[in-house]
PDB file of N, CA and C in Angstrom:
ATOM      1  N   UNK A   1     -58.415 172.125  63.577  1.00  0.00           N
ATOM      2  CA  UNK A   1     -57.596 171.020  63.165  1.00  0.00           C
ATOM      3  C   UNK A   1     -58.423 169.763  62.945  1.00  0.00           C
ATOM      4  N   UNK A   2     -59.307 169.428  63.842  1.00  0.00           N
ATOM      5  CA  UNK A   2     -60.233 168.335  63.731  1.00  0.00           C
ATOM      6  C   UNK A   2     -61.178 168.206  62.354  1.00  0.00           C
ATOM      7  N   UNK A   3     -61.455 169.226  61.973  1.00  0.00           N
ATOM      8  CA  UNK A   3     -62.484 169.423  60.997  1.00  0.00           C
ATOM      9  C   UNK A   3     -61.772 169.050  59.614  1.00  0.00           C
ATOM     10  N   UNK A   4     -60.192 169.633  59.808  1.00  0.00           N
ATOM     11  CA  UNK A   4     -59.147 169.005  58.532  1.00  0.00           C
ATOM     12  C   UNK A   4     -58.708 167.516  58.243  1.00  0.00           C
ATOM     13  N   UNK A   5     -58.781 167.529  59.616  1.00  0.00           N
ATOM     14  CA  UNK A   5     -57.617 165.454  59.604  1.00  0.00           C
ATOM     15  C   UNK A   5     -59.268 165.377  59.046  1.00  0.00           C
ATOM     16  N   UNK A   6     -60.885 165.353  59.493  1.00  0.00           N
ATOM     17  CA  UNK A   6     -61.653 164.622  58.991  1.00  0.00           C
ATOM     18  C   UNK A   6     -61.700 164.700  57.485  1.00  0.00           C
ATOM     19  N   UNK A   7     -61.732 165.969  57.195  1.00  0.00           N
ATOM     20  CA  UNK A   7     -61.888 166.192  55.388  1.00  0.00           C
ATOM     21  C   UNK A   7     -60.677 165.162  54.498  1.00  0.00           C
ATOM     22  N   UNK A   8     -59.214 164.917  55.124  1.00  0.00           N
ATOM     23  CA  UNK A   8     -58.543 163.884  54.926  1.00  0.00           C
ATOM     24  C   UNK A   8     -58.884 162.740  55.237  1.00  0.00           C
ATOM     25  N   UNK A   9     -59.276 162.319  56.504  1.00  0.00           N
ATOM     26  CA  UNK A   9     -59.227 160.705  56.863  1.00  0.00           C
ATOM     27  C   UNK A   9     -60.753 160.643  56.090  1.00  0.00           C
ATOM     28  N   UNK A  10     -61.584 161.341  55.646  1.00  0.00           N
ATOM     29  CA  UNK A  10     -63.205 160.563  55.531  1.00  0.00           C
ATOM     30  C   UNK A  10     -63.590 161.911  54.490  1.00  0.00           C
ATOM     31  N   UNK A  11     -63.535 161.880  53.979  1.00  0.00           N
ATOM     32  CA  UNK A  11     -63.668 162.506  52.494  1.00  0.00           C
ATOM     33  C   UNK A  11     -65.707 162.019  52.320  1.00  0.00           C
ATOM     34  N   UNK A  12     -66.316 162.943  52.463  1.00  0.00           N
ATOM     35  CA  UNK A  12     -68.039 162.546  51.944  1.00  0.00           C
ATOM     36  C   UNK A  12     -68.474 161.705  51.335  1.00  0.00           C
ATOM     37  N   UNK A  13     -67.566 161.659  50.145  1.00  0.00           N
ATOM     38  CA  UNK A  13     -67.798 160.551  49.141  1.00  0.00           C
ATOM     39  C   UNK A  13     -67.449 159.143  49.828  1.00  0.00           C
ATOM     40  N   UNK A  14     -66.224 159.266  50.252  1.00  0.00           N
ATOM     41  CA  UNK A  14     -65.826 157.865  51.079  1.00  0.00           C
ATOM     42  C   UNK A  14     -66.790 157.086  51.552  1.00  0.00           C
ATOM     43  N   UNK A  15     -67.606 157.762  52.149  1.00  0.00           N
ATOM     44  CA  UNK A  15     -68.150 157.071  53.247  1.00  0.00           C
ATOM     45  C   UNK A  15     -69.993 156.926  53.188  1.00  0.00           C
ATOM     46  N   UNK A  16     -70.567 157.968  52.050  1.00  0.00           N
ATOM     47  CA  UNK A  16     -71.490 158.523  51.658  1.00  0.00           C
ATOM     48  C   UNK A  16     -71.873 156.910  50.701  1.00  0.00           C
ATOM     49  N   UNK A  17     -70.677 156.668  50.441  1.00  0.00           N
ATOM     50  CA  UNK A  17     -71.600 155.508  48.485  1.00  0.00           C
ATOM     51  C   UNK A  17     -72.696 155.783  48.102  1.00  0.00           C
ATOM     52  N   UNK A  18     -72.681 156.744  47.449  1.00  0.00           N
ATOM     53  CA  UNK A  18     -73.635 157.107  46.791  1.00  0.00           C
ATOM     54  C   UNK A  18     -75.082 157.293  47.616  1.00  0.00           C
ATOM     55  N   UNK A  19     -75.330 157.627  48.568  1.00  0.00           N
ATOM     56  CA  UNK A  19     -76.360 157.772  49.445  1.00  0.00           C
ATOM     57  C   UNK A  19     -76.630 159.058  49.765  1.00  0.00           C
ATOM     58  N   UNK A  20     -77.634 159.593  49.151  1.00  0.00           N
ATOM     59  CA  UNK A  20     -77.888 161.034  49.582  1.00  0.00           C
ATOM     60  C   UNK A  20     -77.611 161.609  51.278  1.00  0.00           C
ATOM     61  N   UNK A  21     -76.518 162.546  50.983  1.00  0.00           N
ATOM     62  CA  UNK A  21     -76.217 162.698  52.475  1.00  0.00           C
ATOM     63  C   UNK A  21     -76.169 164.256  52.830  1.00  0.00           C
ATOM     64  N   UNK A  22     -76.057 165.072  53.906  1.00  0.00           N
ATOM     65  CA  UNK A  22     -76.223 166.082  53.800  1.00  0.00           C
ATOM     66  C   UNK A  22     -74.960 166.083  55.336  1.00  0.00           C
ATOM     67  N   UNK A  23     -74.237 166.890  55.084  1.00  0.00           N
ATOM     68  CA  UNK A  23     -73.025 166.709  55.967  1.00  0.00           C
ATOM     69  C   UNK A  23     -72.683 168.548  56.550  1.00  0.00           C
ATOM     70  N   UNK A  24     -72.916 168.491  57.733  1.00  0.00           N
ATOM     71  CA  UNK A  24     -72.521 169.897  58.115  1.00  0.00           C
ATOM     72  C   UNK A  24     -71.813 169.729  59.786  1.00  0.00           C
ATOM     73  N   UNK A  25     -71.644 170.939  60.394  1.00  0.00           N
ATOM     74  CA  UNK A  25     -70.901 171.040  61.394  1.00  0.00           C
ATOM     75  C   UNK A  25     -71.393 171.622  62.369  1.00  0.00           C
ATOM     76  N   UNK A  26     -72.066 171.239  63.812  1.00  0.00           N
ATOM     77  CA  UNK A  26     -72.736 171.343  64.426  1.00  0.00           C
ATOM     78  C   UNK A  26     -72.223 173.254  65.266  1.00  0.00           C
ATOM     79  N   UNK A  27     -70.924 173.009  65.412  1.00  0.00           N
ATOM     80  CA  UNK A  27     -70.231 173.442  66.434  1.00  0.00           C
ATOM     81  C   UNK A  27     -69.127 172.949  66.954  1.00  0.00           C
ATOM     82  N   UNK A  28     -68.236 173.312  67.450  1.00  0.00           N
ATOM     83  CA  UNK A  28     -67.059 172.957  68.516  1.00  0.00           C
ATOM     84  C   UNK A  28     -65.894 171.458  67.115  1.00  0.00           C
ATOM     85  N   UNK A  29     -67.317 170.593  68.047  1.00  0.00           N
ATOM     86  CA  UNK A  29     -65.786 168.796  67.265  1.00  0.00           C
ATOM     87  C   UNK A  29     -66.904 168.609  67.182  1.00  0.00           C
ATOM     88  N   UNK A  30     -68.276 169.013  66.634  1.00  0.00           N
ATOM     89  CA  UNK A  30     -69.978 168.175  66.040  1.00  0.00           C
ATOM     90  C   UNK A  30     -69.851 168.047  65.222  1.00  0.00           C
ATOM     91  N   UNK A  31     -70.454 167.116  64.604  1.00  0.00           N
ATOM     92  CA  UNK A  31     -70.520 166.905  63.144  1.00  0.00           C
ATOM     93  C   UNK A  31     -72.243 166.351  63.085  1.00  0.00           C
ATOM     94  N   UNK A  32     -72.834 166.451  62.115  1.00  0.00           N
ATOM     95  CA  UNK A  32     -74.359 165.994  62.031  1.00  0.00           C
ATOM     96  C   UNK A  32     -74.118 165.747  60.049  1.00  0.00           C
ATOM     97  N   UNK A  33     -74.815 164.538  60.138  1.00  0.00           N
ATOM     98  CA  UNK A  33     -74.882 163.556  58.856  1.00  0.00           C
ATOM     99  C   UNK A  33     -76.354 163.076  58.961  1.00  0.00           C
ATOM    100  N   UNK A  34     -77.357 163.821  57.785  1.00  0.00           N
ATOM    101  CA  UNK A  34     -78.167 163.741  57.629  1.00  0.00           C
ATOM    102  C   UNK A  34     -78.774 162.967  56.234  1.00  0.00           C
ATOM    103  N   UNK A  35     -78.964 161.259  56.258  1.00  0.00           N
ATOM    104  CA  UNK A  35     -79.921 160.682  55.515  1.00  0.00           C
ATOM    105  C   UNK A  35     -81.134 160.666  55.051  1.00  0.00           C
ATOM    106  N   UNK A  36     -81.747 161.713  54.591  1.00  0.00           N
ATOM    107  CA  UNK A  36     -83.113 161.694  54.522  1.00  0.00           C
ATOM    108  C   UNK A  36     -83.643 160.209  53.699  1.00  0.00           C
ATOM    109  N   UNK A  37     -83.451 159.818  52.727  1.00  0.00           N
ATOM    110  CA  UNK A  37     -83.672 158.618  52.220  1.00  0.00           C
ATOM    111  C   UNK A  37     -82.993 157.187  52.362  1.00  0.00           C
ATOM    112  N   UNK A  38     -82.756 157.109  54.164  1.00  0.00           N
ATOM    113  CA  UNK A  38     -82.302 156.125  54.543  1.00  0.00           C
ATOM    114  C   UNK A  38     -83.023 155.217  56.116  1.00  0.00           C
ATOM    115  N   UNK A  39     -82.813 154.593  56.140  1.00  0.00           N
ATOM    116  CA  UNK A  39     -83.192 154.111  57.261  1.00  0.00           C
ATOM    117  C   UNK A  39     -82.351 153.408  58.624  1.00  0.00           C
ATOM    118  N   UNK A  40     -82.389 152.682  59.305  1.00  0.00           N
ATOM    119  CA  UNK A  40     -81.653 153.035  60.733  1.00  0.00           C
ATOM    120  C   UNK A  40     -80.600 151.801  60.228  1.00  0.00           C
ATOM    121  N   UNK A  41     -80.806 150.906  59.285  1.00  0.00           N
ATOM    122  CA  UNK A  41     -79.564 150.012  59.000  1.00  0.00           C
ATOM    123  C   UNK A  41     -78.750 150.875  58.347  1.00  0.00           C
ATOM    124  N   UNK A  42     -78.929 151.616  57.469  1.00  0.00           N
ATOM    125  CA  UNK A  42     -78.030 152.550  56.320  1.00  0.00           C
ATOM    126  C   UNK A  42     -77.320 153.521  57.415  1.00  0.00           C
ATOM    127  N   UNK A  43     -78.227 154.127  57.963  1.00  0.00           N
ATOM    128  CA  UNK A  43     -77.753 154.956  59.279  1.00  0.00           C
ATOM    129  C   UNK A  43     -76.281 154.256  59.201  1.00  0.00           C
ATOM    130  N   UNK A  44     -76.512 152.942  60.434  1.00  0.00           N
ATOM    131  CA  UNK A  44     -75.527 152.305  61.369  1.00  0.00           C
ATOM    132  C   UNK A  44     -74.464 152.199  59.883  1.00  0.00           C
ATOM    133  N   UNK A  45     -74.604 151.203  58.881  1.00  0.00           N
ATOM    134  CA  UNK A  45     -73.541 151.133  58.233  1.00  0.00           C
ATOM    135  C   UNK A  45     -72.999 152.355  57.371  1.00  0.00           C
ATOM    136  N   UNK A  46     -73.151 153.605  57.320  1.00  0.00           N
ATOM    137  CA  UNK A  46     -72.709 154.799  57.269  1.00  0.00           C
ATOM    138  C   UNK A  46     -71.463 155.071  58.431  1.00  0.00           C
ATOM    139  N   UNK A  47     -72.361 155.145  59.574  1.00  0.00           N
ATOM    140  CA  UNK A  47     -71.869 155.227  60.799  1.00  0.00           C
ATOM    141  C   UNK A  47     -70.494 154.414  61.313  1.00  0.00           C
ATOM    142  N   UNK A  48     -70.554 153.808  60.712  1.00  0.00           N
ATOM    143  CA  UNK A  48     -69.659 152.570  60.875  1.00  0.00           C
ATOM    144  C   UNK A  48     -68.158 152.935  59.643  1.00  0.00           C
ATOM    145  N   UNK A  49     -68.572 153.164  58.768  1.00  0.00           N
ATOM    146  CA  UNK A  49     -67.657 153.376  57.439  1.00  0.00           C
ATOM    147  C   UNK A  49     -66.961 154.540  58.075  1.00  0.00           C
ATOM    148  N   UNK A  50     -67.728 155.754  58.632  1.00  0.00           N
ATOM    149  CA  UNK A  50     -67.159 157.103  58.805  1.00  0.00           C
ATOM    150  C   UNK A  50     -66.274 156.403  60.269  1.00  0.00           C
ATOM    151  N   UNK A  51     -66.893 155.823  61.109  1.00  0.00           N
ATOM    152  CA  UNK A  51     -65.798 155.269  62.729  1.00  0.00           C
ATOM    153  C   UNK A  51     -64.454 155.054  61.899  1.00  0.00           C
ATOM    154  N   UNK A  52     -64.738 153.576  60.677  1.00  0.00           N
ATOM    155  CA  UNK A  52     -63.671 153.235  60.423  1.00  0.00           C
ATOM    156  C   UNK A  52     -62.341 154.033  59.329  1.00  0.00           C
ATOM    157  N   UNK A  53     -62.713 154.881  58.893  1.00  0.00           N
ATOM    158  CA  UNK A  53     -62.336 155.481  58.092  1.00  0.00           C
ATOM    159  C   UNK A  53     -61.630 156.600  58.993  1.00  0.00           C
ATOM    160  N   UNK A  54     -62.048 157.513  59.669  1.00  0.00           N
ATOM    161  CA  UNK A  54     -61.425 158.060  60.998  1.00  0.00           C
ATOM    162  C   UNK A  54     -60.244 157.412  61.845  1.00  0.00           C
ATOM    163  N   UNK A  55     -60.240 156.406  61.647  1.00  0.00           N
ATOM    164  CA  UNK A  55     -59.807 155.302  63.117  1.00  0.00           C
ATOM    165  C   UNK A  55     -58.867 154.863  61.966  1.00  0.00           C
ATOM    166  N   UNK A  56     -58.278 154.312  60.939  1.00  0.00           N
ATOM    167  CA  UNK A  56     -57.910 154.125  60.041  1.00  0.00           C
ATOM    168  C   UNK A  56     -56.958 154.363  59.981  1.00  0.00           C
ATOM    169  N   UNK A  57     -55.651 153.976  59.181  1.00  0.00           N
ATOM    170  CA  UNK A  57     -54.791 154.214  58.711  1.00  0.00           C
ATOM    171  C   UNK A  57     -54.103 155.880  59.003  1.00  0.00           C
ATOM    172  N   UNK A  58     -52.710 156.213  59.617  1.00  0.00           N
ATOM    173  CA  UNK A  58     -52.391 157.624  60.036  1.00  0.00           C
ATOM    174  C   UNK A  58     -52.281 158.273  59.369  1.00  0.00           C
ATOM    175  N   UNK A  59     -53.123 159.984  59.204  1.00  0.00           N
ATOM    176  CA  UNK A  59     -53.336 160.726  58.262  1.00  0.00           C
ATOM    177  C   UNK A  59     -52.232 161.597  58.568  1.00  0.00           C
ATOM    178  N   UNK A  60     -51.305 162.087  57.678  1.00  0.00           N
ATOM    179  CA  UNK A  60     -50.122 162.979  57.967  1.00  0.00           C
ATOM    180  C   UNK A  60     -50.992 164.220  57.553  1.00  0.00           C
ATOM    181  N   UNK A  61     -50.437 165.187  58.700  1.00  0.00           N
ATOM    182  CA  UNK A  61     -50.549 166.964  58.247  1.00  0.00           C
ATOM    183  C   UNK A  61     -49.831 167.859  57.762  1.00  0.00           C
ATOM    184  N   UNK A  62     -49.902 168.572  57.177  1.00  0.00           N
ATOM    185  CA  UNK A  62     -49.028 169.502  57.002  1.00  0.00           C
ATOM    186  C   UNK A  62     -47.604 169.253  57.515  1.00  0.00           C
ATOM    187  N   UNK A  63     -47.389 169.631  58.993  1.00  0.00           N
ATOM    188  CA  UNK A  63     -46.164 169.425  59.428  1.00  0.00           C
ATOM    189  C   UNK A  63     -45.433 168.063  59.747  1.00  0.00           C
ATOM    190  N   UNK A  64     -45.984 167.036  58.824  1.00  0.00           N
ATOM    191  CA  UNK A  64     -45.522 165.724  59.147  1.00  0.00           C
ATOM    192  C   UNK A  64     -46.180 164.941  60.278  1.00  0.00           C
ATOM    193  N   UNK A  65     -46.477 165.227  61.132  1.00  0.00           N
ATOM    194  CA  UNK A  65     -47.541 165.034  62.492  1.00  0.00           C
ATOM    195  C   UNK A  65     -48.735 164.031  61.745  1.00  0.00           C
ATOM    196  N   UNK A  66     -48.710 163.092  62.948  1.00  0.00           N
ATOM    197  CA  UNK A  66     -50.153 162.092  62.503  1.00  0.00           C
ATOM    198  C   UNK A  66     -50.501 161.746  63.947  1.00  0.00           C
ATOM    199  N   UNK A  67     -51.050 162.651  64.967  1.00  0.00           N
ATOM    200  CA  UNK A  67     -51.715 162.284  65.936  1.00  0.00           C
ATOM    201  C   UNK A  67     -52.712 161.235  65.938  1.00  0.00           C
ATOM    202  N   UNK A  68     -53.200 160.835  66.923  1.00  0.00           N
ATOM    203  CA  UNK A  68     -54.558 159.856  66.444  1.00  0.00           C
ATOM    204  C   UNK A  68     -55.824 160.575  66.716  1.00  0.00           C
ATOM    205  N   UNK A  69     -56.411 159.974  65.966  1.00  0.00           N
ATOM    206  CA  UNK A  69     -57.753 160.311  65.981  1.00  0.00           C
ATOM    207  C   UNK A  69     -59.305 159.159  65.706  1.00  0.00           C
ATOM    208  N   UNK A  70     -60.046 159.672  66.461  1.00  0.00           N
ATOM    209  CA  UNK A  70     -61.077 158.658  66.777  1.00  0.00           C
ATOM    210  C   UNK A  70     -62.237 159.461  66.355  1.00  0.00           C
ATOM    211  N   UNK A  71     -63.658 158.728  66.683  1.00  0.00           N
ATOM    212  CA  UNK A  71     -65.130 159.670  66.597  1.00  0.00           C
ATOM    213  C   UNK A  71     -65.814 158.515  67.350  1.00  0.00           C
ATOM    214  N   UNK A  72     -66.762 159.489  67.660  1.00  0.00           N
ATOM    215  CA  UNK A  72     -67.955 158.668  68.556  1.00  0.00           C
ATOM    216  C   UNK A  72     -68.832 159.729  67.923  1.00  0.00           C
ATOM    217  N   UNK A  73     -69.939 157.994  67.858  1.00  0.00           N
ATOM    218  CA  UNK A  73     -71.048 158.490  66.763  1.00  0.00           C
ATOM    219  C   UNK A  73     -72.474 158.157  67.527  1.00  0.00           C
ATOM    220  N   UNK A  74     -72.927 158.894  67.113  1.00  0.00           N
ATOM    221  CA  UNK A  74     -74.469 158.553  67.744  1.00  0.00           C
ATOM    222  C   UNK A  74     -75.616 158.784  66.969  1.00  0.00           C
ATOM    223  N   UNK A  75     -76.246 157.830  66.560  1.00  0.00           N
ATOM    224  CA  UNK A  75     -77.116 157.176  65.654  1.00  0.00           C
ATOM    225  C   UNK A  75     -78.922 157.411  66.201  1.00  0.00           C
ATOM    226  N   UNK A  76     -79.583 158.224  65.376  1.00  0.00           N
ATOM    227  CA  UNK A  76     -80.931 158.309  65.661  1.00  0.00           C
ATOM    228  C   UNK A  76     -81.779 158.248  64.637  1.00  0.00           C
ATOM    229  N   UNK A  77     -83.091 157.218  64.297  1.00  0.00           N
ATOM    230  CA  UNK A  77     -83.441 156.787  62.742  1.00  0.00           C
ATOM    231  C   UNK A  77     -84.858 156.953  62.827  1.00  0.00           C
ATOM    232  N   UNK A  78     -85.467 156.714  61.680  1.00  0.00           N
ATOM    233  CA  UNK A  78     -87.187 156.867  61.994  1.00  0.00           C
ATOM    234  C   UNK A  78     -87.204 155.944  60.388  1.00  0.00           C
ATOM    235  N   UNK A  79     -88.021 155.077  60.573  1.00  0.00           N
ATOM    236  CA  UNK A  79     -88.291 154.696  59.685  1.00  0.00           C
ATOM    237  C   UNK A  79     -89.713 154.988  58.677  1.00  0.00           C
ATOM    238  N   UNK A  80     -90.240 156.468  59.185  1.00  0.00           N
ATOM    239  CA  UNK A  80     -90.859 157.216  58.803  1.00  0.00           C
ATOM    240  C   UNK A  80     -91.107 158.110  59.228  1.00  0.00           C
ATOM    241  N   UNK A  81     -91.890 159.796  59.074  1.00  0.00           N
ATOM    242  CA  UNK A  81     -91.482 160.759  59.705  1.00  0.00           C
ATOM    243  C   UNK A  81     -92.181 160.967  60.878  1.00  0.00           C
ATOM    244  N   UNK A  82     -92.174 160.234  62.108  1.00  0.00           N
ATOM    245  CA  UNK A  82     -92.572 160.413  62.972  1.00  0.00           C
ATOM    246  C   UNK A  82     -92.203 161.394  64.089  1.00  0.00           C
ATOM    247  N   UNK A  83     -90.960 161.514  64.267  1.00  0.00           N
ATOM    248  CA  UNK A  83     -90.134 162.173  65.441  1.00  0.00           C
ATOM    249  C   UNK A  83     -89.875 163.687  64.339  1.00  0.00           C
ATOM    250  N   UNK A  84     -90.578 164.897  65.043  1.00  0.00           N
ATOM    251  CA  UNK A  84     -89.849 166.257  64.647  1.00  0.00           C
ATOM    252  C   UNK A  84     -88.004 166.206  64.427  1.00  0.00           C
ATOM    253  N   UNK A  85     -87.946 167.071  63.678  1.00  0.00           N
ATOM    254  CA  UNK A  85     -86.302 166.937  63.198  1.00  0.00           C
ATOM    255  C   UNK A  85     -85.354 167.190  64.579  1.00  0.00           C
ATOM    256  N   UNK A  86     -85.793 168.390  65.583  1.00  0.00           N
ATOM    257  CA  UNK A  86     -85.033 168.607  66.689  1.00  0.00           C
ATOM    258  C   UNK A  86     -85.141 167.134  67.999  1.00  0.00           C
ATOM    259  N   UNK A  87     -86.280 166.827  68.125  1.00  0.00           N
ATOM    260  CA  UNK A  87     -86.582 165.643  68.712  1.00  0.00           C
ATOM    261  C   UNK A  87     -85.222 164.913  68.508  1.00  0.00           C
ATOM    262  N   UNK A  88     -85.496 163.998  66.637  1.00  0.00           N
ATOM    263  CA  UNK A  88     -84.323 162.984  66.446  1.00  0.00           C
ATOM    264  C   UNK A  88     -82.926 163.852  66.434  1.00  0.00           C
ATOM    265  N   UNK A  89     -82.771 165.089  66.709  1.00  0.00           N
ATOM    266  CA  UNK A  89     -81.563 165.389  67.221  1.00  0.00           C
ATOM    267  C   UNK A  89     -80.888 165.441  68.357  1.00  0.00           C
ATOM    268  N   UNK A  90     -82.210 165.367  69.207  1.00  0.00           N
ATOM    269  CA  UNK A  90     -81.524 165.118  70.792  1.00  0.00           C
ATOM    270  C   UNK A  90     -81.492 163.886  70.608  1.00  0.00           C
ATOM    271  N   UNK A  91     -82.304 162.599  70.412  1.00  0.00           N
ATOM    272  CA  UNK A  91     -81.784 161.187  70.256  1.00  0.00           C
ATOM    273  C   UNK A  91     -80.577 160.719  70.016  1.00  0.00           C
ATOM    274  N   UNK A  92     -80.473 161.385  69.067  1.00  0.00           N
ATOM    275  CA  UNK A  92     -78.155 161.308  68.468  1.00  0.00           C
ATOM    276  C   UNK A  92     -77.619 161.840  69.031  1.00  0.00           C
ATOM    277  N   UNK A  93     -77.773 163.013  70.087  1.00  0.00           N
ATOM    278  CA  UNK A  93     -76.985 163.526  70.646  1.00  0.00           C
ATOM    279  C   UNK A  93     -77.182 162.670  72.379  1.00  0.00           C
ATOM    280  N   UNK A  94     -77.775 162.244  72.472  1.00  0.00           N
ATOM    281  CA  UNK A  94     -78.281 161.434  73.646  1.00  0.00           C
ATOM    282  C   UNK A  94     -77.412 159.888  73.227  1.00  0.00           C
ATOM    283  N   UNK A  95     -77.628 159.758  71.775  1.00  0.00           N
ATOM    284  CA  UNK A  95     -76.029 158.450  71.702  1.00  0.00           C
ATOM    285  C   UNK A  95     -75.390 158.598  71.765  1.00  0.00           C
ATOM    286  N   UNK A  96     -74.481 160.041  71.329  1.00  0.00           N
ATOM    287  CA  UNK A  96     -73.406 160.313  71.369  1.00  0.00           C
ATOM    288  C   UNK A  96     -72.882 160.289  72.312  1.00  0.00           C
ATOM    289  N   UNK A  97     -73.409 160.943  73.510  1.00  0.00           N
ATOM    290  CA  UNK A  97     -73.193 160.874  74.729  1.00  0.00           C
ATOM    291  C   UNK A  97     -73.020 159.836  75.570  1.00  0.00           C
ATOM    292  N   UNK A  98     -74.098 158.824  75.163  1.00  0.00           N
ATOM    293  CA  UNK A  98     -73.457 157.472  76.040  1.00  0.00           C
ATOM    294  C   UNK A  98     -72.259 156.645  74.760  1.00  0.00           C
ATOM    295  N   UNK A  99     -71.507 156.962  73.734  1.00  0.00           N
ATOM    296  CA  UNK A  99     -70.856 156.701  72.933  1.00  0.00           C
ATOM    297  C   UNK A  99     -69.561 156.731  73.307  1.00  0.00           C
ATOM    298  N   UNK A 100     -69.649 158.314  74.078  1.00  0.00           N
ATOM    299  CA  UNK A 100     -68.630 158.893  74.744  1.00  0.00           C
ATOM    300  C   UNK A 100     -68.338 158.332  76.064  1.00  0.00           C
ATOM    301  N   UNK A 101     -69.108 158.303  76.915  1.00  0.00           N
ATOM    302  CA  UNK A 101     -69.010 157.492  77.876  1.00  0.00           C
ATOM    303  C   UNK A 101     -68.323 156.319  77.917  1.00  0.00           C
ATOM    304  N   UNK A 102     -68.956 154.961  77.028  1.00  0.00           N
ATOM    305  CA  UNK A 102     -68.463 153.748  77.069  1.00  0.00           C
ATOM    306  C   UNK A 102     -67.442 153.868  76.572  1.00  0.00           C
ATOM    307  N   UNK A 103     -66.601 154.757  76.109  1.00  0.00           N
ATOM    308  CA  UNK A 103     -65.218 154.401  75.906  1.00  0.00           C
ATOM    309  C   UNK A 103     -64.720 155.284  74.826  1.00  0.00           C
ATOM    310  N   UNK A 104     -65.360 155.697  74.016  1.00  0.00           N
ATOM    311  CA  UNK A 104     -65.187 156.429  72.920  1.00  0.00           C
ATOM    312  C   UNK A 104     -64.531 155.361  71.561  1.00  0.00           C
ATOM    313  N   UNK A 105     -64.628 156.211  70.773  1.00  0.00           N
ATOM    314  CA  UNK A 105     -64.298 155.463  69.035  1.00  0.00           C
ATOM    315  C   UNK A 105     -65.462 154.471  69.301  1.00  0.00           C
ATOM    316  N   UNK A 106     -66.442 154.508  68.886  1.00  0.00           N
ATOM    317  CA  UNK A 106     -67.453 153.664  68.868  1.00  0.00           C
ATOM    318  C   UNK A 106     -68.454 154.096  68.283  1.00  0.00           C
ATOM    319  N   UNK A 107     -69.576 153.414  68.009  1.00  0.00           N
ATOM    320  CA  UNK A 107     -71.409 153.648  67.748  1.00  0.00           C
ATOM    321  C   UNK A 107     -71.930 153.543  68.693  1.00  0.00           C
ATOM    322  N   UNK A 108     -73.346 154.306  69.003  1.00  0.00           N
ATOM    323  CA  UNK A 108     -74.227 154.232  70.367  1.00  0.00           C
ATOM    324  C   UNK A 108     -75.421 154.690  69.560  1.00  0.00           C
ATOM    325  N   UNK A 109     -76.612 153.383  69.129  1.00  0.00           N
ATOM    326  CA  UNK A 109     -77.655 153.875  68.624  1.00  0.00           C
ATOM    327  C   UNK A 109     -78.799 154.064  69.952  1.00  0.00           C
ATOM    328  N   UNK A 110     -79.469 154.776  69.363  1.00  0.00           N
ATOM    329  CA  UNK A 110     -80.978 155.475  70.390  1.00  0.00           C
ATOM    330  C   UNK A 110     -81.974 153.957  69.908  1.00  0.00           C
ATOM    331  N   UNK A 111     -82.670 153.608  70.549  1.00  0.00           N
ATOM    332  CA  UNK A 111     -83.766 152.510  70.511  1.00  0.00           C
ATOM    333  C   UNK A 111     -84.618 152.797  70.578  1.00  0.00           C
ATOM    334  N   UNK A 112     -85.160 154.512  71.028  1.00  0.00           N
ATOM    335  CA  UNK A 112     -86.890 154.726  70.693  1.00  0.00           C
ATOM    336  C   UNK A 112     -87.281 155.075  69.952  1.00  0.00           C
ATOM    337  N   UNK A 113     -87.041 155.209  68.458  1.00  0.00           N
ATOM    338  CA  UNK A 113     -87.194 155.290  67.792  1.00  0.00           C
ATOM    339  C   UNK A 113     -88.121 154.284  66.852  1.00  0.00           C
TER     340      UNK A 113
END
């Protein structure tokens, strides 16, 4: 169900503007959004478009139903290729996690980067 309200509330393009993006599904409620030709501001304001776009206006389903729905995002950047690809994946998943923590529906970027 989660994977649908998103394909409604945040459509790729939505939130993508034109920014090469590479969008897949980790597992479980993961999602991983991959910028290769971006950097940790594009990151965050990506990041930010997809929160708000989620969080947004109530998406009706099928059966009339518009539960709510939120995301917590967690943000990991290199402003060149320094960090192996699995590395900057525990970083985002290491935001996500304190994302989740502070409250959820939010951003939580990594800083060692």
């Amino acid at each position: 169900m989660l994977a649908a309200r998103l394909r409604l509330a945040a459509p790729e393009e939505a939130f993508t503007c034109g920014l090469l993006a590479h969008v897949g599904r980790l597992g479980g409620e993961e999602f991983l959004v991959i910028l290769p030709d971006s950097g940790p501001r594009e990151a965050r304001v990506l990041a930010e478009r997809l929160r708000a776009a989620v969080a947004g206006p109530e998406h009706r389903t099928g059966d009339g139903a518009a539960p709510p729905l939120s995301v917590s995002i967690g943000v990991a950047a290199e402003e060149c290729c320094r960090a192996a690809p699995l590395e900057l994946l525990r970083r985002a998943d290491q935001a996500l996690l304190a994302a989740e923590r502070a409250g959820r529906n939010r951003i939580c970027e990594d800083r060692s980067g």
